[in-house]
PDB file of N, CA and C in Angstrom:
ATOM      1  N   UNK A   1       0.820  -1.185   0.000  1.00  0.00           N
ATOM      2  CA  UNK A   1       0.000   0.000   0.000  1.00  0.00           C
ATOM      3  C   UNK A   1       0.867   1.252   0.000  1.00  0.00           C
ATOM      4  N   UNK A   2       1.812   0.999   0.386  1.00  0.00           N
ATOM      5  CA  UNK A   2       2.962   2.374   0.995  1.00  0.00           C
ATOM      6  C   UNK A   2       3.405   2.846  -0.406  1.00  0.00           C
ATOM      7  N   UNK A   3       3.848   1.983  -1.452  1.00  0.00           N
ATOM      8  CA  UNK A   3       4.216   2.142  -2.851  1.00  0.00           C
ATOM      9  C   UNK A   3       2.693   2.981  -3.833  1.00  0.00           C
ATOM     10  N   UNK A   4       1.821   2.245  -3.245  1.00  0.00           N
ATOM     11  CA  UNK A   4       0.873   2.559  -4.233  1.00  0.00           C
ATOM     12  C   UNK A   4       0.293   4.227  -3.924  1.00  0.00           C
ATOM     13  N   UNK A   5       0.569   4.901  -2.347  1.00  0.00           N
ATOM     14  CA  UNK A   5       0.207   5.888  -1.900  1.00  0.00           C
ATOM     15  C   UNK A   5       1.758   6.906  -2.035  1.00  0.00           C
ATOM     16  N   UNK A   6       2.637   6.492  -2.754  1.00  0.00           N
ATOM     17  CA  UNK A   6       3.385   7.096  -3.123  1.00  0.00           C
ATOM     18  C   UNK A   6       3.560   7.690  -4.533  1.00  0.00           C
ATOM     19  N   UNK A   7       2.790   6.615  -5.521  1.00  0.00           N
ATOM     20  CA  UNK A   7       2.834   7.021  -6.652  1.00  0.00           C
ATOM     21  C   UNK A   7       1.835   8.142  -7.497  1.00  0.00           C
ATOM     22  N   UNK A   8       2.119   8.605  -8.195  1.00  0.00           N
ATOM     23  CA  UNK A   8       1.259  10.095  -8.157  1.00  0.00           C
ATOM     24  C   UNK A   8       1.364  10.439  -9.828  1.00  0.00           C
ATOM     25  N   UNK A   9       2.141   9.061 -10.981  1.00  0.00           N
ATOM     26  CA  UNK A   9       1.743   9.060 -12.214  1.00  0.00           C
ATOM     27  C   UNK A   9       0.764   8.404 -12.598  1.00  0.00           C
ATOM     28  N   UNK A  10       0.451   8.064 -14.110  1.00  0.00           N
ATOM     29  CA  UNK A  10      -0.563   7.412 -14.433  1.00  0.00           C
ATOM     30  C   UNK A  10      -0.845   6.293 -14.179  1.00  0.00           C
ATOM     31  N   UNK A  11       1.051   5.533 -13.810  1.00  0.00           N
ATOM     32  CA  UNK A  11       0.445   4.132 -13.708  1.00  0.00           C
ATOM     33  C   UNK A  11       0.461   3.846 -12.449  1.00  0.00           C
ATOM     34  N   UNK A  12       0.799   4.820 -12.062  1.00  0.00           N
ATOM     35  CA  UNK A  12       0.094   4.850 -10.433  1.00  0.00           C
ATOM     36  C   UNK A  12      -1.784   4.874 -10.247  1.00  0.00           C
ATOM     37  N   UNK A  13      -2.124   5.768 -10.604  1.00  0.00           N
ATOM     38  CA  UNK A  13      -3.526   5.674 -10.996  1.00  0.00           C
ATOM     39  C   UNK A  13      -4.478   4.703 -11.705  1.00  0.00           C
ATOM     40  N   UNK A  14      -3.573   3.760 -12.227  1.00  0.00           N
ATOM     41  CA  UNK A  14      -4.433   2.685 -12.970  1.00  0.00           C
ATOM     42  C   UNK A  14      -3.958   1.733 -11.444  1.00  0.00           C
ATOM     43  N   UNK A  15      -3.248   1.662 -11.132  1.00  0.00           N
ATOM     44  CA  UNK A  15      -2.792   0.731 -10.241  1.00  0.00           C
ATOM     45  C   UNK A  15      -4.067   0.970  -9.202  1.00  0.00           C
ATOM     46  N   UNK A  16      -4.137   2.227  -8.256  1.00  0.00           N
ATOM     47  CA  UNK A  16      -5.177   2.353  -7.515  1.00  0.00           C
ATOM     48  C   UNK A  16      -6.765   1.992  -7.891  1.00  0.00           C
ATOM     49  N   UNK A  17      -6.843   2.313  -9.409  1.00  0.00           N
ATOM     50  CA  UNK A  17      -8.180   2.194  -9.820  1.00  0.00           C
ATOM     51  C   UNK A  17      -8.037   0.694  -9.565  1.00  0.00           C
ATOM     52  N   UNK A  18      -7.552  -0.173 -10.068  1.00  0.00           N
ATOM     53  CA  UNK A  18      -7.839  -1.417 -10.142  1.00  0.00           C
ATOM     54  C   UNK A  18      -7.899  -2.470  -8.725  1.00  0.00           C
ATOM     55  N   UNK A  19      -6.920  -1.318  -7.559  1.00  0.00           N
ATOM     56  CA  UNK A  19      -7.168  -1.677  -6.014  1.00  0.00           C
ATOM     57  C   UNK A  19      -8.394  -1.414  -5.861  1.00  0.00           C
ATOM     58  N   UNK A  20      -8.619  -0.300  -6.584  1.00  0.00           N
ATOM     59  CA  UNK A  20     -10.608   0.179  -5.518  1.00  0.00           C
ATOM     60  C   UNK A  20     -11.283  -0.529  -6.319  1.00  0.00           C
ATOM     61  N   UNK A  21     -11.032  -1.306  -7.508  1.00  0.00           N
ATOM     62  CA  UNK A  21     -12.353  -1.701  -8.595  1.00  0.00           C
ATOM     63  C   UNK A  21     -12.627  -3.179  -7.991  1.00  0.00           C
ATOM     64  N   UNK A  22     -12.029  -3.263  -6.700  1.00  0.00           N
ATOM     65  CA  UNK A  22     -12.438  -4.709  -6.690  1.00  0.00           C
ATOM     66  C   UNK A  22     -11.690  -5.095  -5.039  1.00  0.00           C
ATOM     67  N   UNK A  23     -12.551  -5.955  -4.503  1.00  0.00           N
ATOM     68  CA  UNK A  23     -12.415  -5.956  -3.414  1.00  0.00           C
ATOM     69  C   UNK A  23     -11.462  -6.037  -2.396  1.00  0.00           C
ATOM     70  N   UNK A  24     -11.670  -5.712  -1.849  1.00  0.00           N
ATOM     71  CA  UNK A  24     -10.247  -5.845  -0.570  1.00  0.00           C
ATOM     72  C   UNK A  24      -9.459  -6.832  -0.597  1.00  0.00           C
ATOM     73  N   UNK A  25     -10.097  -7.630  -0.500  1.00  0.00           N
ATOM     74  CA  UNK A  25      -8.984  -8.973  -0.642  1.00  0.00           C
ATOM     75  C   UNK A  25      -8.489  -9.466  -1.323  1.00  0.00           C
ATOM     76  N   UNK A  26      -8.721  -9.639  -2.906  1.00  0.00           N
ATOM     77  CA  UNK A  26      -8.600  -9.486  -3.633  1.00  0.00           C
ATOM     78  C   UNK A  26      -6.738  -9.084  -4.342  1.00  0.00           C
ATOM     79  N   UNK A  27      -6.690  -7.781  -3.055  1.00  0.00           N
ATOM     80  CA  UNK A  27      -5.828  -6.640  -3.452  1.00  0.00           C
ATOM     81  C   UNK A  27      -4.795  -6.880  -2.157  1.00  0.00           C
ATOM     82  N   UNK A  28      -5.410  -7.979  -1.000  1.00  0.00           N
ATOM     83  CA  UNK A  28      -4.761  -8.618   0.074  1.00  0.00           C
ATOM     84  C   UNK A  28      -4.426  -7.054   1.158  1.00  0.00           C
ATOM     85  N   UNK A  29      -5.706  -6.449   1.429  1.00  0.00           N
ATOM     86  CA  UNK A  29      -6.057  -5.711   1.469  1.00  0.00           C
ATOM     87  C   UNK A  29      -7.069  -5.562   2.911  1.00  0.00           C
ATOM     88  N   UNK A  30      -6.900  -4.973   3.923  1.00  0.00           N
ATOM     89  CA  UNK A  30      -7.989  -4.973   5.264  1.00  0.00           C
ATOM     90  C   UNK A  30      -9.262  -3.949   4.435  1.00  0.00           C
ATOM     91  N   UNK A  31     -10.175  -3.939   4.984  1.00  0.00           N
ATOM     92  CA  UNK A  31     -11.092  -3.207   4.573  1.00  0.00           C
ATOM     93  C   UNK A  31     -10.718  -1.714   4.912  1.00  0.00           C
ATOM     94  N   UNK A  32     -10.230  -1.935   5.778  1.00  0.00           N
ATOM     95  CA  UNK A  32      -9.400  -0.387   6.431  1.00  0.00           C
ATOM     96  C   UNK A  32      -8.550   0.300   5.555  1.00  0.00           C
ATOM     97  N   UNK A  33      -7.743  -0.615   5.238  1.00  0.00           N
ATOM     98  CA  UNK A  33      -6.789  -0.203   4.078  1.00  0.00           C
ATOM     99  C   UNK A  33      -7.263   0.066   2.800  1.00  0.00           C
ATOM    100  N   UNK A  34      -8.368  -0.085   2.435  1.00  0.00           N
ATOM    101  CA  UNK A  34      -9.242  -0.232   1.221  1.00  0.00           C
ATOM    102  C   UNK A  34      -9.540   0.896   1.260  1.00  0.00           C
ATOM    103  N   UNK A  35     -10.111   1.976   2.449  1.00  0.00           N
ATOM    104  CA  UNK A  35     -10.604   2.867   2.877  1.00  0.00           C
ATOM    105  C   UNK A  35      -9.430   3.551   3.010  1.00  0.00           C
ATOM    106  N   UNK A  36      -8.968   4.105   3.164  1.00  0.00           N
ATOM    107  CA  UNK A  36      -7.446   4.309   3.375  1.00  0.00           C
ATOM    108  C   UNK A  36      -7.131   5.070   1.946  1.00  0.00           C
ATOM    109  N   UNK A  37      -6.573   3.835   0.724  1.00  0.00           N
ATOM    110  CA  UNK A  37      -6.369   4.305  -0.202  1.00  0.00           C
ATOM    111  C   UNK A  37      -7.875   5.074  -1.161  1.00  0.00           C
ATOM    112  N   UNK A  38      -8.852   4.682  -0.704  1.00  0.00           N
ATOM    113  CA  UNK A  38      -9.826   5.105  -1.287  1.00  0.00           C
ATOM    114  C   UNK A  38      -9.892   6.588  -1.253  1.00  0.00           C
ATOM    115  N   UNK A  39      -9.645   6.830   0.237  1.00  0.00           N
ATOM    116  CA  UNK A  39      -9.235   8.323   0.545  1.00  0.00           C
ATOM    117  C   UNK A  39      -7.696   9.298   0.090  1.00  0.00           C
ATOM    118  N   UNK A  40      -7.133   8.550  -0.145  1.00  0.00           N
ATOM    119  CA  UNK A  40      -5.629   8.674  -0.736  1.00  0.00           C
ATOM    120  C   UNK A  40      -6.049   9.212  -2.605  1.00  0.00           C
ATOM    121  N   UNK A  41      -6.882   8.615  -2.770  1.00  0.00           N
ATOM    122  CA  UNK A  41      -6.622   8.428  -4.280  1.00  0.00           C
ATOM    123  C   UNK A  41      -7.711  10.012  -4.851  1.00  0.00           C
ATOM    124  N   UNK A  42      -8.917  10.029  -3.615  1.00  0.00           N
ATOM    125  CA  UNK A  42      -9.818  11.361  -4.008  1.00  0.00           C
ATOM    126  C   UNK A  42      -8.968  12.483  -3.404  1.00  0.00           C
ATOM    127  N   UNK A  43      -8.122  12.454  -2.248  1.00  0.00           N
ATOM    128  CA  UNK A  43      -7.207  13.341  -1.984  1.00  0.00           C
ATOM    129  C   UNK A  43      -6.117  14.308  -3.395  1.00  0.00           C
ATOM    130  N   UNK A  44      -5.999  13.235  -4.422  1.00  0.00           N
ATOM    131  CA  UNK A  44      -4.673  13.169  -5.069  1.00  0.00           C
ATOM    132  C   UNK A  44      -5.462  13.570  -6.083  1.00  0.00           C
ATOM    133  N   UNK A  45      -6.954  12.768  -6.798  1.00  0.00           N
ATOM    134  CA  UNK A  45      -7.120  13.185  -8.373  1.00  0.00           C
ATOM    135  C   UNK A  45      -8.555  13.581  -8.703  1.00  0.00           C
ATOM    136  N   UNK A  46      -8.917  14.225  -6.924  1.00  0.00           N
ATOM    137  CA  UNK A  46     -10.383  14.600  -7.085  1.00  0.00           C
ATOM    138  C   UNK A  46     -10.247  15.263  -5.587  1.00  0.00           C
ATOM    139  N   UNK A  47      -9.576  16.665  -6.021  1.00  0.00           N
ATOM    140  CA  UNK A  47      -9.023  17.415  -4.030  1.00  0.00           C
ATOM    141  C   UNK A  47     -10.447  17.788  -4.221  1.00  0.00           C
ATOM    142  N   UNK A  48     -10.825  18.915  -5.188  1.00  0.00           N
ATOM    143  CA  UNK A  48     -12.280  19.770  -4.845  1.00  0.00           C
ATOM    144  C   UNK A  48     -13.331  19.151  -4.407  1.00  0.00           C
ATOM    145  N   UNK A  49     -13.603  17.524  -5.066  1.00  0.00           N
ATOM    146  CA  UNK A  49     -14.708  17.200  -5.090  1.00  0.00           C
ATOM    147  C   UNK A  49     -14.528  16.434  -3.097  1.00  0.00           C
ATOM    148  N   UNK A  50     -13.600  16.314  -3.274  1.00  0.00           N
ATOM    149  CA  UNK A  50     -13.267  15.088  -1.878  1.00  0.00           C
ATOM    150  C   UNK A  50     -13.183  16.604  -0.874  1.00  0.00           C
ATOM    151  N   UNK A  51     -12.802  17.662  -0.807  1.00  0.00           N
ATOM    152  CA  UNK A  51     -12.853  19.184   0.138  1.00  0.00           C
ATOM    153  C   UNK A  51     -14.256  19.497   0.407  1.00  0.00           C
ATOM    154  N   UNK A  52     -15.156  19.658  -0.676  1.00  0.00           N
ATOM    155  CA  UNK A  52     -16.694  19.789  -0.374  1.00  0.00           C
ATOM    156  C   UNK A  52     -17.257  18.616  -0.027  1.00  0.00           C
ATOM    157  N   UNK A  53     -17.016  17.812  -0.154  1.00  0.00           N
ATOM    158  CA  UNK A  53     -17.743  16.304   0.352  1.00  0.00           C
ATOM    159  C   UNK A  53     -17.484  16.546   2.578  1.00  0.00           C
ATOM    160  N   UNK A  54     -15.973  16.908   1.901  1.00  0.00           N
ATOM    161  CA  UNK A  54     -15.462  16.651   3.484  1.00  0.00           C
ATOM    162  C   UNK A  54     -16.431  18.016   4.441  1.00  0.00           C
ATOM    163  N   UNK A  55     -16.623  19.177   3.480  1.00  0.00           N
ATOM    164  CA  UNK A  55     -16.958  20.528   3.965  1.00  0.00           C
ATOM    165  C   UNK A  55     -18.760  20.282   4.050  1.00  0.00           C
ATOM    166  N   UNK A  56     -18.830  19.403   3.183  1.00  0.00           N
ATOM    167  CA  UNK A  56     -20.512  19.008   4.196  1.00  0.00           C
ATOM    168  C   UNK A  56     -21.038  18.188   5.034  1.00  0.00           C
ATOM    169  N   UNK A  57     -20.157  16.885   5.180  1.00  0.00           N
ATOM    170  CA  UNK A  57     -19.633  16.161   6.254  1.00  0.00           C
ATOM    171  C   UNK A  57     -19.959  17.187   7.671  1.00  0.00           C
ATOM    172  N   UNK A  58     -19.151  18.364   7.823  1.00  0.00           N
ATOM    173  CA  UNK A  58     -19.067  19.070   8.484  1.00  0.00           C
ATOM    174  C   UNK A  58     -20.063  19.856   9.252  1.00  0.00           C
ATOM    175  N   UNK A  59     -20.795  20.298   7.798  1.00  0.00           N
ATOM    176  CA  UNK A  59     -21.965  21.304   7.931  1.00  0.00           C
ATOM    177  C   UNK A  59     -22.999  20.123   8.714  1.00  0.00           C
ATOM    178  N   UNK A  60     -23.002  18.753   8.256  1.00  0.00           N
ATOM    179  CA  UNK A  60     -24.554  18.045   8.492  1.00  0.00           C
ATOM    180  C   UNK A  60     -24.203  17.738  10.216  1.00  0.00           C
ATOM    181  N   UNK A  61     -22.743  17.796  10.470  1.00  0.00           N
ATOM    182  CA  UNK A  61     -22.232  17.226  12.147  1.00  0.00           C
ATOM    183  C   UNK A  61     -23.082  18.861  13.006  1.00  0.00           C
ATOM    184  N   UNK A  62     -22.528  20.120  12.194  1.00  0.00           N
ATOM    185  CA  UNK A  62     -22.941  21.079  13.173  1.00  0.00           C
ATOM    186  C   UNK A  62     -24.432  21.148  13.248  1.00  0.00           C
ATOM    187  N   UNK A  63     -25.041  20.458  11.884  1.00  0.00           N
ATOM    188  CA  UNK A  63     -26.722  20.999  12.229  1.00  0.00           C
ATOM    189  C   UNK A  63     -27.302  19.701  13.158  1.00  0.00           C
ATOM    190  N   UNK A  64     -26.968  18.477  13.034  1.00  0.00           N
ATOM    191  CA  UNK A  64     -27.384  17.627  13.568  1.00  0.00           C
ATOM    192  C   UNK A  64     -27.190  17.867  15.543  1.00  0.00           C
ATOM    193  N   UNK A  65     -26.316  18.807  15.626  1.00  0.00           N
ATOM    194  CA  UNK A  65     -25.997  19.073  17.174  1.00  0.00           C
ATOM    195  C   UNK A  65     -26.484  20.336  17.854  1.00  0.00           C
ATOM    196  N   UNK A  66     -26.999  21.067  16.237  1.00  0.00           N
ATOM    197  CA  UNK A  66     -28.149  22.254  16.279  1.00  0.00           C
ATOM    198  C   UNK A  66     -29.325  21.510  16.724  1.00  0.00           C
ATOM    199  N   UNK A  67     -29.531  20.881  16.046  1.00  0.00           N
ATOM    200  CA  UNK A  67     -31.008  19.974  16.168  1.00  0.00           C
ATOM    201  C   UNK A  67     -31.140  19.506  17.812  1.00  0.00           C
ATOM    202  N   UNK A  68     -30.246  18.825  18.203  1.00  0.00           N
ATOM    203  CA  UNK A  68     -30.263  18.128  19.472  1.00  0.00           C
ATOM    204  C   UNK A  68     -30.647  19.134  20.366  1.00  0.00           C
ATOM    205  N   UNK A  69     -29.647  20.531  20.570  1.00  0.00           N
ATOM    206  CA  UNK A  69     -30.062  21.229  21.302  1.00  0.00           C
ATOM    207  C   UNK A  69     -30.661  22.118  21.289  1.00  0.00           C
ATOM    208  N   UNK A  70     -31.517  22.317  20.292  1.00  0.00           N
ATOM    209  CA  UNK A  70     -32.715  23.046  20.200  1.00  0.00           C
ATOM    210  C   UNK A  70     -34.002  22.225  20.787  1.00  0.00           C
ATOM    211  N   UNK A  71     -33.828  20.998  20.985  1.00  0.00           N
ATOM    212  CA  UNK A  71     -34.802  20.223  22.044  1.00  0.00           C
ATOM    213  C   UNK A  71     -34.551  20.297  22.876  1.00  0.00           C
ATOM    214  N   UNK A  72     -33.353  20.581  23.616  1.00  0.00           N
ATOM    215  CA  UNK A  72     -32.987  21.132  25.255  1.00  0.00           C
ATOM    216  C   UNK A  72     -33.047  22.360  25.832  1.00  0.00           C
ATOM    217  N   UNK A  73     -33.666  23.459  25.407  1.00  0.00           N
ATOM    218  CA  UNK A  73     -33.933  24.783  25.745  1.00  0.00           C
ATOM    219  C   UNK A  73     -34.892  24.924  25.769  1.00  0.00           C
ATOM    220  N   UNK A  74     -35.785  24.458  25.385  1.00  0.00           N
ATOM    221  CA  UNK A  74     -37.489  24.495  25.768  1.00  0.00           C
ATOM    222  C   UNK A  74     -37.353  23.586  27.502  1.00  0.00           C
ATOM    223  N   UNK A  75     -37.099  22.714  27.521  1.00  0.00           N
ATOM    224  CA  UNK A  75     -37.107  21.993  28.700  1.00  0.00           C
ATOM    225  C   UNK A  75     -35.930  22.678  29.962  1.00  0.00           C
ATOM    226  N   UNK A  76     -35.114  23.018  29.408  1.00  0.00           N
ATOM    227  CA  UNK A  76     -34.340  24.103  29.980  1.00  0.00           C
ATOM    228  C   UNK A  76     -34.929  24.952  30.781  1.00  0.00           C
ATOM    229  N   UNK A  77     -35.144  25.973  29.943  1.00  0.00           N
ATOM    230  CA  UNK A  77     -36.366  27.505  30.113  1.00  0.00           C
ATOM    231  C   UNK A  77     -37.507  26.772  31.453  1.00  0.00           C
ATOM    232  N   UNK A  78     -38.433  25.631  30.542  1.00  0.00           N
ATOM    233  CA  UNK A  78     -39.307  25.356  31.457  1.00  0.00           C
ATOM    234  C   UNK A  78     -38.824  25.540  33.158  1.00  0.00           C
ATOM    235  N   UNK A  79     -37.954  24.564  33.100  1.00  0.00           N
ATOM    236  CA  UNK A  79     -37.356  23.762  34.337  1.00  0.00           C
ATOM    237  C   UNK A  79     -36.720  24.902  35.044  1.00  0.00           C
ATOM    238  N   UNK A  80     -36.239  25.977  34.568  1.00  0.00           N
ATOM    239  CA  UNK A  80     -35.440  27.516  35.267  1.00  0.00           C
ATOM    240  C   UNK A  80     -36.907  28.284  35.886  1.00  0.00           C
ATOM    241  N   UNK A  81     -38.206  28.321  34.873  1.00  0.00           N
ATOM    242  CA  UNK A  81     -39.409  29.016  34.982  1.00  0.00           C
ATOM    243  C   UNK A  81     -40.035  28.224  36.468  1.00  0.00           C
ATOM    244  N   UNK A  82     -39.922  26.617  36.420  1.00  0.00           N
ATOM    245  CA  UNK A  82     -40.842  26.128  37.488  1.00  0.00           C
ATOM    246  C   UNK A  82     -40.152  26.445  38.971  1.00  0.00           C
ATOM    247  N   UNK A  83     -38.665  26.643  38.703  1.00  0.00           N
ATOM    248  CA  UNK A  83     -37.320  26.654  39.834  1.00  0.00           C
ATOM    249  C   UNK A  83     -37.546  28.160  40.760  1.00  0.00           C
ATOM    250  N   UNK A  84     -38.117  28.829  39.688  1.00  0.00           N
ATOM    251  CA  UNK A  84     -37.693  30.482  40.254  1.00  0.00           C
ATOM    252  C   UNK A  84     -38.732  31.021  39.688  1.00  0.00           C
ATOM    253  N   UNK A  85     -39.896  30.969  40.669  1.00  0.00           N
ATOM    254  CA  UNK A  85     -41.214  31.468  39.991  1.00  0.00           C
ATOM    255  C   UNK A  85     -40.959  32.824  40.007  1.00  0.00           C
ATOM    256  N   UNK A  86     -39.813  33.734  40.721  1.00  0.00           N
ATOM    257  CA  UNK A  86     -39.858  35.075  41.077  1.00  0.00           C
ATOM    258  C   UNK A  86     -39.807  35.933  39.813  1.00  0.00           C
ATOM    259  N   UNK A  87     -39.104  35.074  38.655  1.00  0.00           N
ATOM    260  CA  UNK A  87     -38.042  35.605  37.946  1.00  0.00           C
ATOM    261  C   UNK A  87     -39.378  35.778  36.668  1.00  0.00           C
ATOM    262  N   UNK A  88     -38.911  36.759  35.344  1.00  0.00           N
ATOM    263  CA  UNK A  88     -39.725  37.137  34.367  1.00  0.00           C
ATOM    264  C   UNK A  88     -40.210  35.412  33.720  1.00  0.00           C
ATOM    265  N   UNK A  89     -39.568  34.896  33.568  1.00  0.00           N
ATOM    266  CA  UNK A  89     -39.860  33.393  32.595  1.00  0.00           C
ATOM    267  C   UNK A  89     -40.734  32.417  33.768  1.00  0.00           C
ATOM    268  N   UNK A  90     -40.671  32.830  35.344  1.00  0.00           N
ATOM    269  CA  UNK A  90     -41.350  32.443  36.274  1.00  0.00           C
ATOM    270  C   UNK A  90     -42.734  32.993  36.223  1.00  0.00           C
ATOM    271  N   UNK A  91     -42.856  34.081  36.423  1.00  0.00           N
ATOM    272  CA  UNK A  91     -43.884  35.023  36.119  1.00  0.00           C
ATOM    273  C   UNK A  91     -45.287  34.610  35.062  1.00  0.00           C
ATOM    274  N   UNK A  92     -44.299  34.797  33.672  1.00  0.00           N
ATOM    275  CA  UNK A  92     -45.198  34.243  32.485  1.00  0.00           C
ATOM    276  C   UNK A  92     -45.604  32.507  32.211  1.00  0.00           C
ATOM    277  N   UNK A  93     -44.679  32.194  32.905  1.00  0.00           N
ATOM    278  CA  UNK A  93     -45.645  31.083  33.186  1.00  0.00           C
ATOM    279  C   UNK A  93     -46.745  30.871  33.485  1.00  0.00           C
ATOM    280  N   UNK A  94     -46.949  31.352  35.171  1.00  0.00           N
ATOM    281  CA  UNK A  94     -48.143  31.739  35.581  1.00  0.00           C
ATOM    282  C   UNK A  94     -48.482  32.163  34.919  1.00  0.00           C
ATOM    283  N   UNK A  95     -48.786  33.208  34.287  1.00  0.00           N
ATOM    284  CA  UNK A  95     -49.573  34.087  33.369  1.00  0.00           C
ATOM    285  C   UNK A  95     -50.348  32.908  32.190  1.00  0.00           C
ATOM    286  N   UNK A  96     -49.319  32.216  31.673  1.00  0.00           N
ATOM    287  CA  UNK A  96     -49.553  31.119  31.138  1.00  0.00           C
ATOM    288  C   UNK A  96     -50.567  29.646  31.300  1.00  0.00           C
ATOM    289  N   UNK A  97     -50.335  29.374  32.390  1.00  0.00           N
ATOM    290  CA  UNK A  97     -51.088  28.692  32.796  1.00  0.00           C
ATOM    291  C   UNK A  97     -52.555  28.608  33.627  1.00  0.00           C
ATOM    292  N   UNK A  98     -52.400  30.398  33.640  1.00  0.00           N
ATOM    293  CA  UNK A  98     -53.759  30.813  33.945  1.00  0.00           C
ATOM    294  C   UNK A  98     -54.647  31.089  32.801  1.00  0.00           C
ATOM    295  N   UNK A  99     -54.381  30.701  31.998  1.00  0.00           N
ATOM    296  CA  UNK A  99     -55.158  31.029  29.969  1.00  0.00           C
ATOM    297  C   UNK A  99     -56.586  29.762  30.077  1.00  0.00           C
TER     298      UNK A  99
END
């Protein structure tokens, strides 16, 4: 693998294509390592497409942890409102629950 992630001509590139065109073992190959050069090879002859792949990777980790805690601030708020009836978010509660 060390040879094949070194080479960076054409017949380096047919060499990799024909590692990824067919299975790991095949190529005597861990699945890890399969993955490995798979990432090696979009690094080397596809940066843009493998940079935005990686750059929405990214975006879907921050919204998915948007998501999570936008279900914990309603229960939040509540739980501060039931704690400290003194306080404005205490207040409108009551106000609230007198409707």
């Amino acid at each position: 693998m060390t040879t094949l992630a070194e080479r960076g001509d054409a017949e380096g590139q047919q060499s990799i294509d024909a590692v990824l065109g067919s299975p790991p073992f095949l190529a005597g190959l861990t699945s890890q390592q399969h993955a490995d050069v798979r990432v090696l090879a979009a690094e080397r002859w596809c940066r843009q497409d493998h940079r935005q792949l990686n750059a929405c990777k990214i975006m879907l980790r921050a919204i998915r942890v948007s998501v999570e805690h936008m279900g914990t601030v309603p229960d939040r708020l509540k739980t501060h409102a039931e704690a400290s009836p003194g306080t404005v978010a205490g207040k409108k509660r009551v106000e609230l629950s007198q409707l």
